[in-house]
N, C-alpha and C. Protein backbone atom coordinates (compact mmCIF):
# COMPACT_ATOMS: atom_id res chain seq x y z
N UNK A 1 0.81 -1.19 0.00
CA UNK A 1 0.00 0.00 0.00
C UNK A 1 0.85 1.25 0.00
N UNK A 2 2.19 0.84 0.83
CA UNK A 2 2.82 2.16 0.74
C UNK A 2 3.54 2.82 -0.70
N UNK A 3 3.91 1.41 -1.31
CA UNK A 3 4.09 1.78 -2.87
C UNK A 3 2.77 2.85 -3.99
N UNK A 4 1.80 2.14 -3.52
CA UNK A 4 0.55 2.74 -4.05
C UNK A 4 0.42 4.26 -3.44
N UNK A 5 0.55 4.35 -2.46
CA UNK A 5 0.41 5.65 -2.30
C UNK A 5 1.25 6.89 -2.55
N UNK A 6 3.11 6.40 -2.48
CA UNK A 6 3.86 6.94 -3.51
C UNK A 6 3.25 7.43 -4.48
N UNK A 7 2.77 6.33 -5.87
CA UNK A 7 2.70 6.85 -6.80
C UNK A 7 1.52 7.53 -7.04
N UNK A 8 0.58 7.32 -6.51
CA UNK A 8 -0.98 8.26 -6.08
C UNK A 8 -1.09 9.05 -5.37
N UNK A 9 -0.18 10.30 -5.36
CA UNK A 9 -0.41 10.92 -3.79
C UNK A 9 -1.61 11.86 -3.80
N UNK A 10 -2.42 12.24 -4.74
CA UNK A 10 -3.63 12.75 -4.63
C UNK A 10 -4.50 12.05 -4.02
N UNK A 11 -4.49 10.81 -4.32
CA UNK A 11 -5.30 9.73 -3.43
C UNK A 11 -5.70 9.95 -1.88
N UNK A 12 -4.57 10.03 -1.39
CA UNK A 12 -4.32 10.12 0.25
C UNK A 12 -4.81 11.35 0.35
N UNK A 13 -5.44 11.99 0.18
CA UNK A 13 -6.39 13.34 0.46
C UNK A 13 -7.65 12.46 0.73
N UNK A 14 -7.96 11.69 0.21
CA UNK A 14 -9.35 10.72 0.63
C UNK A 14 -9.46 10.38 2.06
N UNK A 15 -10.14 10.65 2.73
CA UNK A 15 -9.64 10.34 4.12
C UNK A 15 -11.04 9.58 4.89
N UNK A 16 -10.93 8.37 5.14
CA UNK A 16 -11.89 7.26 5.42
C UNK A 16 -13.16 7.96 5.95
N UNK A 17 -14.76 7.63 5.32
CA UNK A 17 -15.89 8.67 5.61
C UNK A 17 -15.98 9.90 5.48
N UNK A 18 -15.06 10.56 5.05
CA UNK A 18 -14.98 11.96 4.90
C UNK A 18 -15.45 12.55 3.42
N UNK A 19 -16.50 12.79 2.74
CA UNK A 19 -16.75 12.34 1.55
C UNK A 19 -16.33 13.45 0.53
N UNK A 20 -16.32 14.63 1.36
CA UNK A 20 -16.25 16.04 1.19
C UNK A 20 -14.24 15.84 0.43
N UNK A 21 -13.68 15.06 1.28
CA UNK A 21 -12.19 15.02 0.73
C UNK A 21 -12.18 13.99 -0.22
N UNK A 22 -12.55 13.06 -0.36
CA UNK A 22 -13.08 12.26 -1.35
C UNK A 22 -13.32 12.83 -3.09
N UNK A 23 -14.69 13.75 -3.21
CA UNK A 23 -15.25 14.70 -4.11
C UNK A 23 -13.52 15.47 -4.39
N UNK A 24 -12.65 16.30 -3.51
CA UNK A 24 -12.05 16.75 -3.85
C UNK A 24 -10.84 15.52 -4.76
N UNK A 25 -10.59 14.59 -4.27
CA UNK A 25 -9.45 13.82 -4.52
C UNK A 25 -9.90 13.46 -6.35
N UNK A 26 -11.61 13.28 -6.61
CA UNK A 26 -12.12 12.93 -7.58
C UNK A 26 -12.18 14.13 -8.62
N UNK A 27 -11.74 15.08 -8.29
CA UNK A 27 -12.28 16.36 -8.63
C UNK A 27 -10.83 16.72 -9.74
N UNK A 28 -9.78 16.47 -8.86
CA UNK A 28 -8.72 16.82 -9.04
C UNK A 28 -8.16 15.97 -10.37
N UNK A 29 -8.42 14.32 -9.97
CA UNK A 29 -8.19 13.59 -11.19
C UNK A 29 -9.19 13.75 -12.48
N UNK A 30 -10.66 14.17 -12.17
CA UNK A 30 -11.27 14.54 -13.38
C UNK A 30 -10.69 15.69 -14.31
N UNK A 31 -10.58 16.96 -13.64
CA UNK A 31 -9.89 17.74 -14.35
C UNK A 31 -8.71 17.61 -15.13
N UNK A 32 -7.65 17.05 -14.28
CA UNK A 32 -6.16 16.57 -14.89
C UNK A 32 -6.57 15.99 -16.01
N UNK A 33 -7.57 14.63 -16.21
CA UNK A 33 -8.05 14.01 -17.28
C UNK A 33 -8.27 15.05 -18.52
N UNK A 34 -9.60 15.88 -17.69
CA UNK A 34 -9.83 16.27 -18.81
C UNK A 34 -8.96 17.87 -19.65
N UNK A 35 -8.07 18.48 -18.79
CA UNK A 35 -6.86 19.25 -19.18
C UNK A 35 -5.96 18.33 -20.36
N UNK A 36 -5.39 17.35 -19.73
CA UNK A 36 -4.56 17.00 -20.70
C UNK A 36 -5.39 16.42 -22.21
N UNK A 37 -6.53 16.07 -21.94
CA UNK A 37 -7.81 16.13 -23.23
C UNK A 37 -7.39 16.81 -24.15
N UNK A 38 -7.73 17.91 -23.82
CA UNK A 38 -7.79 18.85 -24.59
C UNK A 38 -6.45 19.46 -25.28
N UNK A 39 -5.50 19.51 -24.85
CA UNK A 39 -3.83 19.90 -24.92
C UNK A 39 -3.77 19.15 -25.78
N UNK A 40 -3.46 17.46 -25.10
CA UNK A 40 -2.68 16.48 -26.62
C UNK A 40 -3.60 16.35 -27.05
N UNK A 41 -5.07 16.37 -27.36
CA UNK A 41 -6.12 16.31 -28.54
C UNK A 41 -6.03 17.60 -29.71
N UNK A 42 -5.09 18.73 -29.17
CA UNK A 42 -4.73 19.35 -30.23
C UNK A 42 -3.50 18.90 -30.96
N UNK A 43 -2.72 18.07 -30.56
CA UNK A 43 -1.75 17.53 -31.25
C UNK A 43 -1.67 16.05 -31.66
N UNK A 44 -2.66 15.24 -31.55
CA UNK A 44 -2.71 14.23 -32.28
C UNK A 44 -3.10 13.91 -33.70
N UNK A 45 -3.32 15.25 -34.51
CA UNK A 45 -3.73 15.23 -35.66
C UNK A 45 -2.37 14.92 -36.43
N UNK A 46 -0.71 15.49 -35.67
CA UNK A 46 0.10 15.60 -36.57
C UNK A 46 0.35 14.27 -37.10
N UNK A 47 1.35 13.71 -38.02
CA UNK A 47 1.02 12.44 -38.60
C UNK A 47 2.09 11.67 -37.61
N UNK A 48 3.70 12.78 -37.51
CA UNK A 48 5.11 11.73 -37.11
C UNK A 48 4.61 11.44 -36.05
N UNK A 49 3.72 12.31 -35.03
CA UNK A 49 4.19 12.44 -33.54
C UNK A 49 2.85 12.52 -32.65
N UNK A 50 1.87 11.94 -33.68
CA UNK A 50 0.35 11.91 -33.22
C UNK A 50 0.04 10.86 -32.65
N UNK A 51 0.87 9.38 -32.77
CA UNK A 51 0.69 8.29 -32.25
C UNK A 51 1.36 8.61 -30.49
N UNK A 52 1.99 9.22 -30.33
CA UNK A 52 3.03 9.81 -29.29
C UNK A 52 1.92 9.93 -27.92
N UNK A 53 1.64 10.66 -28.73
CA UNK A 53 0.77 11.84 -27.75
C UNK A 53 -0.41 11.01 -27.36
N UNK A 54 -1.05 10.01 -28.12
CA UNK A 54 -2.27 9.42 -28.32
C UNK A 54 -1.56 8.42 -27.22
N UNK A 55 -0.87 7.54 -27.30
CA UNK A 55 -0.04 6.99 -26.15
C UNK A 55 0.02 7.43 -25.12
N UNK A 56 0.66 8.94 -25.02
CA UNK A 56 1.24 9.34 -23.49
C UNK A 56 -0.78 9.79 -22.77
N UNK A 57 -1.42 10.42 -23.94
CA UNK A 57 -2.99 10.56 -23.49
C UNK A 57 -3.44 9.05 -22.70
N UNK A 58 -3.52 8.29 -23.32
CA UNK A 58 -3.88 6.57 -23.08
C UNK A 58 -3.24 6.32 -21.59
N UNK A 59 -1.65 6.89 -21.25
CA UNK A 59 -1.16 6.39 -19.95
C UNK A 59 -1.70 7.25 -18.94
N UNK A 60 -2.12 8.40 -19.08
CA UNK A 60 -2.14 9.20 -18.36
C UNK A 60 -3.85 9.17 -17.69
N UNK A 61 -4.99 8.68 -18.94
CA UNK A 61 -6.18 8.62 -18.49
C UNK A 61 -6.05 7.13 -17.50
N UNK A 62 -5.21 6.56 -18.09
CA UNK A 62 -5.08 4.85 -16.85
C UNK A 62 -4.84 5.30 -15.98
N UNK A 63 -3.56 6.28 -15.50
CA UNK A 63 -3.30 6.82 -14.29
C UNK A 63 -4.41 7.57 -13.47
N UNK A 64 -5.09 8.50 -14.18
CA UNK A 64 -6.39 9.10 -13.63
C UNK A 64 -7.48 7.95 -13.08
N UNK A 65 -7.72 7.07 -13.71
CA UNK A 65 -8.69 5.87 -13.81
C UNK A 65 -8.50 5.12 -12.37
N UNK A 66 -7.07 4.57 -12.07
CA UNK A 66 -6.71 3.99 -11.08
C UNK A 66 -6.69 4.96 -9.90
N UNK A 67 -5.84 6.44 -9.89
CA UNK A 67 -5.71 6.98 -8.62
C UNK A 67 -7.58 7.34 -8.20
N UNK A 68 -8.30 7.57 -9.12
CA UNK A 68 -9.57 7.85 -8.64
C UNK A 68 -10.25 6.60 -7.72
N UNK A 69 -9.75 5.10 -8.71
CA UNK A 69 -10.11 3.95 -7.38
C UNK A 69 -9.31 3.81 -6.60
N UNK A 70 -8.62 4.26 -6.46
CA UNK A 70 -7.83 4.64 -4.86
C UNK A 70 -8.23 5.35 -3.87
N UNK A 71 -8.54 6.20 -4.08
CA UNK A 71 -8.69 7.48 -3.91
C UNK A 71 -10.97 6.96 -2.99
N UNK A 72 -11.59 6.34 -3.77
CA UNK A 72 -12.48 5.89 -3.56
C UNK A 72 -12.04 4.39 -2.66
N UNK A 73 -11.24 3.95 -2.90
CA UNK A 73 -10.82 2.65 -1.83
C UNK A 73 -10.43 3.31 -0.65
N UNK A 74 -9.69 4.14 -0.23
CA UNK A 74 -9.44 5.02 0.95
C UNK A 74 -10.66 5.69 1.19
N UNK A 75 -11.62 6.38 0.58
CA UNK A 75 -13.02 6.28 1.42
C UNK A 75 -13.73 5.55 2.09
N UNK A 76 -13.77 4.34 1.33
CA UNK A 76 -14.49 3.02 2.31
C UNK A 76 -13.44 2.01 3.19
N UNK A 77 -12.10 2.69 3.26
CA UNK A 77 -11.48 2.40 4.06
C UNK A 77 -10.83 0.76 3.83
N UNK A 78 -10.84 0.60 2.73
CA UNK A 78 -10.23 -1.10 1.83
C UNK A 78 -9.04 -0.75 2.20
N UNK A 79 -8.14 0.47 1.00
CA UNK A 79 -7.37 0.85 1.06
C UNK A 79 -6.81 1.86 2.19
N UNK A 80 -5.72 0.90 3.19
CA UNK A 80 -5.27 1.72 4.74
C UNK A 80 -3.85 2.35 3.93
């Protein structure tokens, strides 16, 4: 768990029943998601360097995807 929380540290703002820090922890990864959306969705049209971006987009929504069930596992208190 302590590895997990390294690499999630927005997560650990979730703080067991507290739902109010929760919303924020979810809040934070929605936006990031949808910021970087919009950024590399203006650059995936190019042809060399559009697969790139479409990639680093792809790792980055997994990363959002997972710290949010973290982030929700430390609400219901799974994740200590």
């Amino acid at each position: 768990m302590r590895l997990l929380n390294l690499c999630f540290p927005v997560s650990t703002i979730s703080k067991g029943g507290n739902l109010t820090s929760m919303i924020i922890s979810l809040a934070v990864y929605i936006m990031a998601a949808a910021v970087l959306h919009l950024v590399m969705g203006l650059f995936t049209w190019m042809p060399l360097v559009g697969w790139i971006f479409r990639l680093i987009r792809g790792i980055t929504d997994t990363y959002c995807v997972l710290g949010a069930l973290l982030s929700v596992l430390h609400y219901f208190r799974i994740a200590e």
